[in-house]
PDB file of N, CA and C in Angstrom:
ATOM      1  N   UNK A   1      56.675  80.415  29.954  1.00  0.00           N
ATOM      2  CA  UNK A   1      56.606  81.852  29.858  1.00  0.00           C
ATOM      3  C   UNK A   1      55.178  82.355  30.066  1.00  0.00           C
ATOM      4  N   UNK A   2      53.919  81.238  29.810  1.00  0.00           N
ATOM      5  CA  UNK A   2      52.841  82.189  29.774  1.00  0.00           C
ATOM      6  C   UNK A   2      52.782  82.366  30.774  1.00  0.00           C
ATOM      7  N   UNK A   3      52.848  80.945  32.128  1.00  0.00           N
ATOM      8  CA  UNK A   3      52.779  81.275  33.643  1.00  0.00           C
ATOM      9  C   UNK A   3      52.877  82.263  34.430  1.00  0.00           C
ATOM     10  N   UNK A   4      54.455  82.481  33.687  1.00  0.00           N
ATOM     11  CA  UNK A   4      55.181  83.648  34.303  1.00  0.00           C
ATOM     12  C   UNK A   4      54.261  85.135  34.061  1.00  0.00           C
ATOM     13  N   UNK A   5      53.353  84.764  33.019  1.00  0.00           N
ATOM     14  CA  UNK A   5      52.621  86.539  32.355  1.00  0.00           C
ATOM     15  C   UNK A   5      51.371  86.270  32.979  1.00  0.00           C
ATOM     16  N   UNK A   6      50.659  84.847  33.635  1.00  0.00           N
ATOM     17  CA  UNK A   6      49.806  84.793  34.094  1.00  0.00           C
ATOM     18  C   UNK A   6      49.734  85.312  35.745  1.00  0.00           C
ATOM     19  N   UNK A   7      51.158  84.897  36.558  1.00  0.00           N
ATOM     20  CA  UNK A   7      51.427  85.517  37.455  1.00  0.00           C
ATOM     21  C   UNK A   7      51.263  87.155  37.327  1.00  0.00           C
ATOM     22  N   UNK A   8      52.300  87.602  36.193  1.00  0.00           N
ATOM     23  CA  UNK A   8      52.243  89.083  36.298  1.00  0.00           C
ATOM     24  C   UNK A   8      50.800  89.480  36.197  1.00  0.00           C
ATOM     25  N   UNK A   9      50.183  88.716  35.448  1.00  0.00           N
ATOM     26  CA  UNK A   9      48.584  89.635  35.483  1.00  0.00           C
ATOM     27  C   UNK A   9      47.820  89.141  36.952  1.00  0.00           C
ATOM     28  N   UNK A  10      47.935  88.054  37.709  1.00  0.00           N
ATOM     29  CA  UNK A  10      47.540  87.868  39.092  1.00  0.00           C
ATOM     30  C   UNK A  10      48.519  89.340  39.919  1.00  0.00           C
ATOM     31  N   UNK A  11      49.389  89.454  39.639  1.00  0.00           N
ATOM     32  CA  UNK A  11      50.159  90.833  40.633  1.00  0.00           C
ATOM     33  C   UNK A  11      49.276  91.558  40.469  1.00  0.00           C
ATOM     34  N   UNK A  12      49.218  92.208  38.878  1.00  0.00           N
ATOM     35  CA  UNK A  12      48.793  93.454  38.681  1.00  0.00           C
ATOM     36  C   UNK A  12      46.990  93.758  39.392  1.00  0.00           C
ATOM     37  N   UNK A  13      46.668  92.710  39.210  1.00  0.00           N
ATOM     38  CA  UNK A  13      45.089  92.796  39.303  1.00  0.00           C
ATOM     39  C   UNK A  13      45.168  93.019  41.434  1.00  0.00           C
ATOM     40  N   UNK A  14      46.084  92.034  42.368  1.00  0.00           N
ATOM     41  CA  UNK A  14      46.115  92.041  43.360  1.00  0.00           C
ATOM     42  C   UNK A  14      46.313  93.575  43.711  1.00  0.00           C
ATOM     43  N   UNK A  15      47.373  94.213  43.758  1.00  0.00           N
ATOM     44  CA  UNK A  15      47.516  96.116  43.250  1.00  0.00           C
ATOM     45  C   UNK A  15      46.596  96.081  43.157  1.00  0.00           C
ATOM     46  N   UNK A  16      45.509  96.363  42.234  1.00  0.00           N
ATOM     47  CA  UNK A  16      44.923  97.316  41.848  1.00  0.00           C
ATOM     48  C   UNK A  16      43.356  97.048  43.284  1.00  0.00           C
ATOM     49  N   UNK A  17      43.695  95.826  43.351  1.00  0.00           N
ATOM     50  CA  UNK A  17      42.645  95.387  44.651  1.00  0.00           C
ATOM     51  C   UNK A  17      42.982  96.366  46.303  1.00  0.00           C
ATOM     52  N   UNK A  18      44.400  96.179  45.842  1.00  0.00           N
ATOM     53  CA  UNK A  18      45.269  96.700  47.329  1.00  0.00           C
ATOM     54  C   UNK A  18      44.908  98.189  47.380  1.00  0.00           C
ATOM     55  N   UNK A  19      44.910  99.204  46.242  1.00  0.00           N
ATOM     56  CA  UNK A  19      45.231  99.994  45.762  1.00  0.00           C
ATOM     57  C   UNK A  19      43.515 100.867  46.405  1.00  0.00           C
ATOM     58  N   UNK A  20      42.818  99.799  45.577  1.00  0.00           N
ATOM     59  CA  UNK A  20      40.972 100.005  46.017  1.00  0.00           C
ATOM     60  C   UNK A  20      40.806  99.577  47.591  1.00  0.00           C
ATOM     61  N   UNK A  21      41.380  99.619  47.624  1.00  0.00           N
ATOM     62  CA  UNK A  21      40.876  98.942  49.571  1.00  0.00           C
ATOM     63  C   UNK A  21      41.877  99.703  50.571  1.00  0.00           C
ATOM     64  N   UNK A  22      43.135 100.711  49.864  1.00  0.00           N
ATOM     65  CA  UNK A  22      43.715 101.335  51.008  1.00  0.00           C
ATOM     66  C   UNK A  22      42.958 102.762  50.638  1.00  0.00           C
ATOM     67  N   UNK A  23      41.885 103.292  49.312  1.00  0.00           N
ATOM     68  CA  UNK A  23      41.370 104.059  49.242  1.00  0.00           C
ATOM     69  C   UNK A  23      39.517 104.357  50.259  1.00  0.00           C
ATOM     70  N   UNK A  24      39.318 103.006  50.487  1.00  0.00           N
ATOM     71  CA  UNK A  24      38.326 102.865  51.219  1.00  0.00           C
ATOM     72  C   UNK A  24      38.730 102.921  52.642  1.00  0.00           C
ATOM     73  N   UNK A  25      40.151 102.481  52.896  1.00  0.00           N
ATOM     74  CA  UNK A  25      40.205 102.866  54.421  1.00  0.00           C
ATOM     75  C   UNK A  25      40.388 104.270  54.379  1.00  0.00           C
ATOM     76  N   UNK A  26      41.010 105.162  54.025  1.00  0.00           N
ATOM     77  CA  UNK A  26      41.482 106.237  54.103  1.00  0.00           C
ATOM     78  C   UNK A  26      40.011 106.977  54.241  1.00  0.00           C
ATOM     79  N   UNK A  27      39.218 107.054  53.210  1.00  0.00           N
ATOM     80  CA  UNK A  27      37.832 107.557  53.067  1.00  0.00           C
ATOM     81  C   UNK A  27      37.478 107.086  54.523  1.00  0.00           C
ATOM     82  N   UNK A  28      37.316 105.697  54.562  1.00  0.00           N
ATOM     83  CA  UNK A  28      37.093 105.303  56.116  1.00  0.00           C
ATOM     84  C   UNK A  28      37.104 106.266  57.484  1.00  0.00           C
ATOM     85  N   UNK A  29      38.544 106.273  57.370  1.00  0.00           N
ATOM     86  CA  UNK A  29      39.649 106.932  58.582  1.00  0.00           C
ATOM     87  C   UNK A  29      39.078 108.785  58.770  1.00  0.00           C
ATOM     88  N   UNK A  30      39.282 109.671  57.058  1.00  0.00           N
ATOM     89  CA  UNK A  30      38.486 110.750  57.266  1.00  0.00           C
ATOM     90  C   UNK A  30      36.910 111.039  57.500  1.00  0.00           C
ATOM     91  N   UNK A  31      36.280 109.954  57.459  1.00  0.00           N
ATOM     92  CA  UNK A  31      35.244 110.274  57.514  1.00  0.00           C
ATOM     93  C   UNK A  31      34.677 110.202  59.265  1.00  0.00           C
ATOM     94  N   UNK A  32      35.415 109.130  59.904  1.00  0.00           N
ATOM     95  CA  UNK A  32      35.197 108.874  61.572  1.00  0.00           C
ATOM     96  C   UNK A  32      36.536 109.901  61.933  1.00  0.00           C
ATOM     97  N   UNK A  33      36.869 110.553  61.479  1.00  0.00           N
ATOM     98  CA  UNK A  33      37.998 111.864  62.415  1.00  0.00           C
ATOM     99  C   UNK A  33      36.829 112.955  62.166  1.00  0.00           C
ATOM    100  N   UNK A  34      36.026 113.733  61.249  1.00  0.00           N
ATOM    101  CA  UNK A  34      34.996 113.936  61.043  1.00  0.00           C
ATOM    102  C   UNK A  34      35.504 115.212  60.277  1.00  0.00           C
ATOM    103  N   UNK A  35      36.332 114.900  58.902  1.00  0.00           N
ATOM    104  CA  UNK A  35      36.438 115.775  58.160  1.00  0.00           C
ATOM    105  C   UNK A  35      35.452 115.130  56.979  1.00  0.00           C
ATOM    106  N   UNK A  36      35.412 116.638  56.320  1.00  0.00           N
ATOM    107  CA  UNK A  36      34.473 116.230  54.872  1.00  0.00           C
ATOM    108  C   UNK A  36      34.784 115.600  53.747  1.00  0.00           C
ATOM    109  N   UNK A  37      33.773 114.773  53.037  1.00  0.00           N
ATOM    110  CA  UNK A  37      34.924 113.997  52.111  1.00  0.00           C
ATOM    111  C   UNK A  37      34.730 114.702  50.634  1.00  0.00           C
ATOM    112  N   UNK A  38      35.046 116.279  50.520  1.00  0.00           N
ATOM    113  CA  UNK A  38      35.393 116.939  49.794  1.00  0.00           C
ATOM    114  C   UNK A  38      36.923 117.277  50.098  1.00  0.00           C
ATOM    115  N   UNK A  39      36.845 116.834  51.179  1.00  0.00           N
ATOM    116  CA  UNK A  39      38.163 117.400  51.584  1.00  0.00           C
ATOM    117  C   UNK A  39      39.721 116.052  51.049  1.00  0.00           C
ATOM    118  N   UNK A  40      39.026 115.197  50.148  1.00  0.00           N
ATOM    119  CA  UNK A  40      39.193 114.023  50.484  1.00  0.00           C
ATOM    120  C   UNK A  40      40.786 114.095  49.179  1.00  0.00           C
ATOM    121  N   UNK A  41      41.724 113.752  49.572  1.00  0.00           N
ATOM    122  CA  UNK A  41      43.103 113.694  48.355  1.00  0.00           C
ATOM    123  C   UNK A  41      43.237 112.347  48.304  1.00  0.00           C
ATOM    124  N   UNK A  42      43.688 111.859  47.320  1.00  0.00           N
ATOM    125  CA  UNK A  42      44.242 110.343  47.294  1.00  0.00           C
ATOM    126  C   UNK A  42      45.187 110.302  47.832  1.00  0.00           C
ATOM    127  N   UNK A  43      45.481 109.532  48.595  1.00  0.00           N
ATOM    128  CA  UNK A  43      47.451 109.017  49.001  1.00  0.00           C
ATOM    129  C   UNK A  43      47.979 108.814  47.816  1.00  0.00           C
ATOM    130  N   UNK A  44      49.532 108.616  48.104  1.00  0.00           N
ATOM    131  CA  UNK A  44      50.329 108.585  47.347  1.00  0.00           C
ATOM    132  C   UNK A  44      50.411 106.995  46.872  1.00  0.00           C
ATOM    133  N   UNK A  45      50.485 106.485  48.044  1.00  0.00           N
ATOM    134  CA  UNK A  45      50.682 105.089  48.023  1.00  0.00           C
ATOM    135  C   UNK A  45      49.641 104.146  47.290  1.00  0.00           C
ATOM    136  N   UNK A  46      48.381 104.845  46.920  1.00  0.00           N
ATOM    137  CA  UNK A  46      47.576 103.865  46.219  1.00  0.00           C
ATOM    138  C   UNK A  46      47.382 104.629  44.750  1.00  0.00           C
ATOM    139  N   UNK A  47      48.287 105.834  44.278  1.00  0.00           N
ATOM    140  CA  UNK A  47      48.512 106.080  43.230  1.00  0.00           C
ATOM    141  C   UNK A  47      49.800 105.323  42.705  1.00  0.00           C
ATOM    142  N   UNK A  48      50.840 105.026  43.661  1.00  0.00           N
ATOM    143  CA  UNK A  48      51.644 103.963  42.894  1.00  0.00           C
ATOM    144  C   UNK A  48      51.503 103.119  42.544  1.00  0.00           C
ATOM    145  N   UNK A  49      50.281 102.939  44.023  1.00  0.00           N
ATOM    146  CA  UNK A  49      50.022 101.184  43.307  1.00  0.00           C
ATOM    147  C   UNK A  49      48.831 101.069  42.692  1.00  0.00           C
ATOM    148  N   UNK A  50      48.204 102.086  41.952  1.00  0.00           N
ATOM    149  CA  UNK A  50      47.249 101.631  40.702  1.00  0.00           C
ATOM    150  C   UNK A  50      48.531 101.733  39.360  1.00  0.00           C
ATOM    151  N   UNK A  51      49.564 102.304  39.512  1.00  0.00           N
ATOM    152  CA  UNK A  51      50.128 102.923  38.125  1.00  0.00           C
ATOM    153  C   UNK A  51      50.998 101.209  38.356  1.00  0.00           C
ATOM    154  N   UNK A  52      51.490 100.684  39.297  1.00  0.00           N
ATOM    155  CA  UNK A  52      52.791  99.537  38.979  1.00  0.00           C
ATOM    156  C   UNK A  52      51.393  98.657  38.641  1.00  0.00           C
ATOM    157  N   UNK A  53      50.300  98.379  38.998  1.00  0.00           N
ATOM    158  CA  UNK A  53      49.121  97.261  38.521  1.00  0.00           C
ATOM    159  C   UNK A  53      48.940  97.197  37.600  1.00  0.00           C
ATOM    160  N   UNK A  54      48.451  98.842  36.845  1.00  0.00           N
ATOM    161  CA  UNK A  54      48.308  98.769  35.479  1.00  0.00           C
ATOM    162  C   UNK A  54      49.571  98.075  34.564  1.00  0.00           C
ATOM    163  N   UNK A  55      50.772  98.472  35.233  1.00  0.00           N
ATOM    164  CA  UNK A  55      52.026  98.463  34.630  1.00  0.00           C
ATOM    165  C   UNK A  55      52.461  96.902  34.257  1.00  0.00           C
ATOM    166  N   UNK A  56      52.010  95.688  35.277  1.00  0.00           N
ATOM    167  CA  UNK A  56      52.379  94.493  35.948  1.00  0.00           C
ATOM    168  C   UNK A  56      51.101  93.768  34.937  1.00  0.00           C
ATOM    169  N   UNK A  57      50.095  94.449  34.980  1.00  0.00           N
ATOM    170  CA  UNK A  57      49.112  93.954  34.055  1.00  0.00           C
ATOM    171  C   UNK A  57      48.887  94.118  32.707  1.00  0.00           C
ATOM    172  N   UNK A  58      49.774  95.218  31.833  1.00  0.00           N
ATOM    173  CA  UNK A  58      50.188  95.130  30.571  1.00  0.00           C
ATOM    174  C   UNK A  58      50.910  94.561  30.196  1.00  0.00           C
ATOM    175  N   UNK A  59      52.295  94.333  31.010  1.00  0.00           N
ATOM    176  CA  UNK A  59      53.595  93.128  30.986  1.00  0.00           C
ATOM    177  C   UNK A  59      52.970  91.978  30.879  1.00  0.00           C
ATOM    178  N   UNK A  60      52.341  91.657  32.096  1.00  0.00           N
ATOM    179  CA  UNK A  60      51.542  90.201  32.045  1.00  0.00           C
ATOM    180  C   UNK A  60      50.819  89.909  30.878  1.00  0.00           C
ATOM    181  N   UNK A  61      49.426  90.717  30.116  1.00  0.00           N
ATOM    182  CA  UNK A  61      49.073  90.403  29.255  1.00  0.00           C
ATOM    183  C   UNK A  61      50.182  90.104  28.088  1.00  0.00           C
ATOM    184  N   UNK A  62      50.961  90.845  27.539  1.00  0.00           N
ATOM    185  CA  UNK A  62      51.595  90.561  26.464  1.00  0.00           C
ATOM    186  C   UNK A  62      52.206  89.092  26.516  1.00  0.00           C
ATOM    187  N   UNK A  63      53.049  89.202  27.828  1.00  0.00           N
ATOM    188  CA  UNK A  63      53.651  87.837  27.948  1.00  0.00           C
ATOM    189  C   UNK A  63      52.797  86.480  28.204  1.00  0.00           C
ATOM    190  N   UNK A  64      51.534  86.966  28.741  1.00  0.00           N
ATOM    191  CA  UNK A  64      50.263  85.619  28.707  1.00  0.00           C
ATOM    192  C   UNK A  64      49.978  84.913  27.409  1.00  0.00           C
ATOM    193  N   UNK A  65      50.067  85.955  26.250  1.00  0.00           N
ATOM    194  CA  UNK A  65      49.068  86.123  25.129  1.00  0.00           C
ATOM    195  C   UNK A  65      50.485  85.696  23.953  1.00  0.00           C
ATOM    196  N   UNK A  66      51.787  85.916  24.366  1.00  0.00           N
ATOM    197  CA  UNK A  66      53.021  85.498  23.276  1.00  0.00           C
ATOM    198  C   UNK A  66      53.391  86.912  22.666  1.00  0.00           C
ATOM    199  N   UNK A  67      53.217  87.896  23.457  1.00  0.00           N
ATOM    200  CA  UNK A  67      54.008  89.187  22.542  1.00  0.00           C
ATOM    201  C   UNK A  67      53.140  89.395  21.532  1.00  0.00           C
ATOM    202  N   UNK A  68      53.766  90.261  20.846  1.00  0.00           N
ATOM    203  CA  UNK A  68      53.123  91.117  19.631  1.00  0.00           C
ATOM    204  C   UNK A  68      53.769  89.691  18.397  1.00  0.00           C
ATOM    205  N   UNK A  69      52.519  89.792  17.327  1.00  0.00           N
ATOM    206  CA  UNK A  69      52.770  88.987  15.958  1.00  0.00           C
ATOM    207  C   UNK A  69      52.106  89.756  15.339  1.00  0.00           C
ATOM    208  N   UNK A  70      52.882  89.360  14.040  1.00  0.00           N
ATOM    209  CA  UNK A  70      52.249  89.971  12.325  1.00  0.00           C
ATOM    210  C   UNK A  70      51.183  89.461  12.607  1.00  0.00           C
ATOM    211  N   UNK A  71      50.628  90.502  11.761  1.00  0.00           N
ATOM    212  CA  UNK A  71      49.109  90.408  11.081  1.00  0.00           C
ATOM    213  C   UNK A  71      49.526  89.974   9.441  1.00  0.00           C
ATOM    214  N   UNK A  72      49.280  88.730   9.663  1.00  0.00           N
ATOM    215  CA  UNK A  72      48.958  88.058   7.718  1.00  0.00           C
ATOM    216  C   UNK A  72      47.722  88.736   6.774  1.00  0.00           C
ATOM    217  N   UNK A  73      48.593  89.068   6.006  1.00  0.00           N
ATOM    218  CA  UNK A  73      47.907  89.673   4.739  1.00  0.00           C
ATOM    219  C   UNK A  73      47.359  88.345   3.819  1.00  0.00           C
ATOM    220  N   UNK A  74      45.910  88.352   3.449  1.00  0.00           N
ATOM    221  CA  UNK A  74      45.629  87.213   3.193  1.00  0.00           C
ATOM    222  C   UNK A  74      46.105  87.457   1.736  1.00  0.00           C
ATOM    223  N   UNK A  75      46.394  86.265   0.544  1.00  0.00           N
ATOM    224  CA  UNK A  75      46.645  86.351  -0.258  1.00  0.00           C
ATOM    225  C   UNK A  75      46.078  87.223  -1.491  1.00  0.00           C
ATOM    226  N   UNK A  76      44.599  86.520  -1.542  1.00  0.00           N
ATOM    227  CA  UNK A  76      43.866  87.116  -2.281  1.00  0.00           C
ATOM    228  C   UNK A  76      43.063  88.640  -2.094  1.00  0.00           C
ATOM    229  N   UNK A  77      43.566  89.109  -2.739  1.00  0.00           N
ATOM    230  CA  UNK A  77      42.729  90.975  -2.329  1.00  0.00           C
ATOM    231  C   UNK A  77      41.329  91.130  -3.020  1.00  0.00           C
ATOM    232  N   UNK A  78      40.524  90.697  -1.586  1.00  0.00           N
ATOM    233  CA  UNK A  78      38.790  90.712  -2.686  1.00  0.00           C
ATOM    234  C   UNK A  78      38.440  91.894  -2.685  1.00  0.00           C
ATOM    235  N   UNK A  79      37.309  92.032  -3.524  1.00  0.00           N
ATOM    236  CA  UNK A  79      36.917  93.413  -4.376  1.00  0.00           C
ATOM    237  C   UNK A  79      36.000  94.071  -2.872  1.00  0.00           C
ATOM    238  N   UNK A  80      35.369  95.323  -2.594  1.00  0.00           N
ATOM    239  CA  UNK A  80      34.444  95.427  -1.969  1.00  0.00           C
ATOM    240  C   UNK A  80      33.138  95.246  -2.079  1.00  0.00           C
ATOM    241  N   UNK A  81      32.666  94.882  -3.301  1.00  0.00           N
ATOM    242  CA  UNK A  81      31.133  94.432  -3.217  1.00  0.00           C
ATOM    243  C   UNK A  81      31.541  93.055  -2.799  1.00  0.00           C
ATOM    244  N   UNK A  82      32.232  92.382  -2.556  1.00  0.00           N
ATOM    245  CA  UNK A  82      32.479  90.600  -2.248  1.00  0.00           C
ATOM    246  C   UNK A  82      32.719  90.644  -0.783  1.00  0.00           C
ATOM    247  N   UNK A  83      33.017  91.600   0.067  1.00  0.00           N
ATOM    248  CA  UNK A  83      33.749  91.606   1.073  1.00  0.00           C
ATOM    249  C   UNK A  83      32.877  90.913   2.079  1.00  0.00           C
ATOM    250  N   UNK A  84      32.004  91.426   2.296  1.00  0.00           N
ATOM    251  CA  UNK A  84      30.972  90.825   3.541  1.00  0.00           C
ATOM    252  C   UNK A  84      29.699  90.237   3.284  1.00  0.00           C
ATOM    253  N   UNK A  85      30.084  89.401   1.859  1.00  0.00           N
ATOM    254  CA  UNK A  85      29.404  88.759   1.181  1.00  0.00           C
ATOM    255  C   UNK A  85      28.860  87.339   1.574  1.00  0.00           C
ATOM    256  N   UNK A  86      28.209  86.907   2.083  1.00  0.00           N
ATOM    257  CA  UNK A  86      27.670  85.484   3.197  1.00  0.00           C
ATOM    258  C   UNK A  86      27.078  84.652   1.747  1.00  0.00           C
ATOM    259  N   UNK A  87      27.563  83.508   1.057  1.00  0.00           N
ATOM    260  CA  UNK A  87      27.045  82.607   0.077  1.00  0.00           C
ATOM    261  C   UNK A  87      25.944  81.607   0.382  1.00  0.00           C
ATOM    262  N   UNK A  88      25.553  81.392   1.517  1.00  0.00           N
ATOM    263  CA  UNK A  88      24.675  80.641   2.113  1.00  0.00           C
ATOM    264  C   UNK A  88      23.835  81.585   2.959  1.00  0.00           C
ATOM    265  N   UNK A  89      23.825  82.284   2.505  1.00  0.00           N
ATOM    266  CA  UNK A  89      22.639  83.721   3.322  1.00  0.00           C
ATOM    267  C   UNK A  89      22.142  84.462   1.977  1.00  0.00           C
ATOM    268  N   UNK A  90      21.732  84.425   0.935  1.00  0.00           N
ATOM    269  CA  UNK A  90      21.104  85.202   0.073  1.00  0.00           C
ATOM    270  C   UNK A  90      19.847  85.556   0.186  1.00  0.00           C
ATOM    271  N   UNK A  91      19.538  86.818   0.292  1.00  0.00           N
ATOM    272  CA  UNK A  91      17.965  86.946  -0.278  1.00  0.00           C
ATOM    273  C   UNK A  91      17.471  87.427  -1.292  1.00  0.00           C
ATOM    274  N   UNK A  92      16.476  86.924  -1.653  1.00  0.00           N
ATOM    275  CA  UNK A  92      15.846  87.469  -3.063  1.00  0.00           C
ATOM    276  C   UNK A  92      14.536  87.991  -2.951  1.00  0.00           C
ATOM    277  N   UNK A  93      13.454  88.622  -3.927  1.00  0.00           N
ATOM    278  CA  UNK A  93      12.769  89.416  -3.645  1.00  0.00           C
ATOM    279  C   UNK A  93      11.415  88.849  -3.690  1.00  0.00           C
ATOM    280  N   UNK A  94      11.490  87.398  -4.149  1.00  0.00           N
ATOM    281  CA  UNK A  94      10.484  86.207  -3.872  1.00  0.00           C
ATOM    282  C   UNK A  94      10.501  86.179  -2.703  1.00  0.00           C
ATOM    283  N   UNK A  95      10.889  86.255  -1.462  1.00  0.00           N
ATOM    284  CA  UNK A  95      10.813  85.795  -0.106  1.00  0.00           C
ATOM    285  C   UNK A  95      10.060  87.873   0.066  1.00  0.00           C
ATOM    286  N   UNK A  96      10.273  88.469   0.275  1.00  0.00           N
ATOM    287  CA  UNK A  96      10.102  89.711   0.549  1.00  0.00           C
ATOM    288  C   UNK A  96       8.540  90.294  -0.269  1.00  0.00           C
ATOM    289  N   UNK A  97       8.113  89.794  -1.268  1.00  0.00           N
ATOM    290  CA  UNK A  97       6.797  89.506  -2.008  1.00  0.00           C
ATOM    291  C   UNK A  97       5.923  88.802  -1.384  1.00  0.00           C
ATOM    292  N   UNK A  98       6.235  87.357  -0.731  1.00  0.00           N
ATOM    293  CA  UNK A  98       5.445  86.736  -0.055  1.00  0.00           C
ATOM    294  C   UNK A  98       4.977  87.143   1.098  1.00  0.00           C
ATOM    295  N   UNK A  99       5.940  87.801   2.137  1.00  0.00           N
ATOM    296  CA  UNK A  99       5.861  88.270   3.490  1.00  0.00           C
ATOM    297  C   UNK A  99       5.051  90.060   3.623  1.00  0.00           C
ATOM    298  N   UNK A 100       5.371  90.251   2.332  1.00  0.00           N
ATOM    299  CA  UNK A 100       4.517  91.716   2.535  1.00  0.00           C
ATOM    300  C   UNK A 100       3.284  91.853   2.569  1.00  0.00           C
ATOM    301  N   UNK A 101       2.389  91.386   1.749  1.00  0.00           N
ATOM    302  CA  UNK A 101       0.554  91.315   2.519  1.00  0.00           C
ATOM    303  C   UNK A 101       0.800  90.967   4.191  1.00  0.00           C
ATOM    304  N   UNK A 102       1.060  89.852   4.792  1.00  0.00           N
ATOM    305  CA  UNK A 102       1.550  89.401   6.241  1.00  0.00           C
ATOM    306  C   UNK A 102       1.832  90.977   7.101  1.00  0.00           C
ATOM    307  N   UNK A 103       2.742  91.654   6.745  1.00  0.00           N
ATOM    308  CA  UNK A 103       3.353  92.635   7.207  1.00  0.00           C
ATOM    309  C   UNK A 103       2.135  93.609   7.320  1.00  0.00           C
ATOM    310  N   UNK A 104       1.753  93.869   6.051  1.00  0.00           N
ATOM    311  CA  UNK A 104       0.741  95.159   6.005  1.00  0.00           C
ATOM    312  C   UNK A 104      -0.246  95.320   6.734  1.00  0.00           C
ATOM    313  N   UNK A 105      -0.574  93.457   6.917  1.00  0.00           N
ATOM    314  CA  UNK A 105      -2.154  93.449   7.541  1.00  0.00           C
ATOM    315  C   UNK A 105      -1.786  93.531   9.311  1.00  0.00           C
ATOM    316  N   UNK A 106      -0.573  93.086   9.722  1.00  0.00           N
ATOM    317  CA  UNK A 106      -0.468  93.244  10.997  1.00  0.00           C
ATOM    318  C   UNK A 106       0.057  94.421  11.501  1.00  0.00           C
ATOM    319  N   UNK A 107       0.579  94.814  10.898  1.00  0.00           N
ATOM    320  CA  UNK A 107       1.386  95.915  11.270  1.00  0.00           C
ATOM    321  C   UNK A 107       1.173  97.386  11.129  1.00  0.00           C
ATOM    322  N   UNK A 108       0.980  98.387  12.268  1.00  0.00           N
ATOM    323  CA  UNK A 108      -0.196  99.357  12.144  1.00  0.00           C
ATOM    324  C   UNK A 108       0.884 100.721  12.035  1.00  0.00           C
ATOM    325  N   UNK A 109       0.449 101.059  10.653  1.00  0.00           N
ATOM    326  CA  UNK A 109       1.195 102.444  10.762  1.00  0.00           C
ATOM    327  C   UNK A 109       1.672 103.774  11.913  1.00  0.00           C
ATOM    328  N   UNK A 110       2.917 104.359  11.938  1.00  0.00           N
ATOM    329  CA  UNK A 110       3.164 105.199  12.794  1.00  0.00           C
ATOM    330  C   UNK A 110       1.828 106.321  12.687  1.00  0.00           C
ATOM    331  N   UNK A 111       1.807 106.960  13.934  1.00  0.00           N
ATOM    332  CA  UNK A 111       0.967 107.752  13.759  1.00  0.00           C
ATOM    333  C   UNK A 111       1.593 109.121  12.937  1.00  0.00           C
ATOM    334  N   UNK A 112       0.701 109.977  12.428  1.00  0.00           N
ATOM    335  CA  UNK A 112       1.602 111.053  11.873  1.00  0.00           C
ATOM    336  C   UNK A 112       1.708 112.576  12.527  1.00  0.00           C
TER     337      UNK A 112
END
């Protein structure tokens, strides 16, 4: 099955290539007939085929990737001061004491 979603996302992406390259001829084509390229409309045909690419390339992803799954609720519900809490990353104010003379003497105030 993923094949099959890996294909659909090779379609969709080919479209959207096809899609960009019949917009460059067209620009092409009006620009050597010697109209302005304000004058310039998209075809129809490379608005379908950006919308079935996109379309071929959302199918594909889902089916590449295994569909939609739950999101697991982890068991334990931690507090928010714990949340993005790193136990092997602490700092304390001994490290921040030592480094401040260092800081002061190199480091040259904004002007005001």
């Amino acid at each position: 099955m993923r094949n099959f979603g890996r294909a659909l996302l090779v379609a969709g992406a080919v479209l959207f290539v096809a899609a960009a390259y019949s917009v460059i001829q067209a620009r092409h084509a009006l620009r050597h007939s010697g109209g302005h390229l304000d004058d310039f409309i998209l075809p129809v045909n490379v608005i379908f085929a950006a919308v079935a690419g996109a379309a071929l390339c959302l199918v594909g992803g889902l089916k590449a990737a295994g569909g939609f799954q739950r999101i697991r609720v982890p068991e334990e519900i931690q507090c928010w001061d714990r949340l993005h809490e790193r136990f092997n990353f602490r700092l304390y104010s001994t490290r921040a004491a030592c480094l401040a003379a260092l800081v002061q003497n190199f480091v040259t105030p904004p002007p005001a």
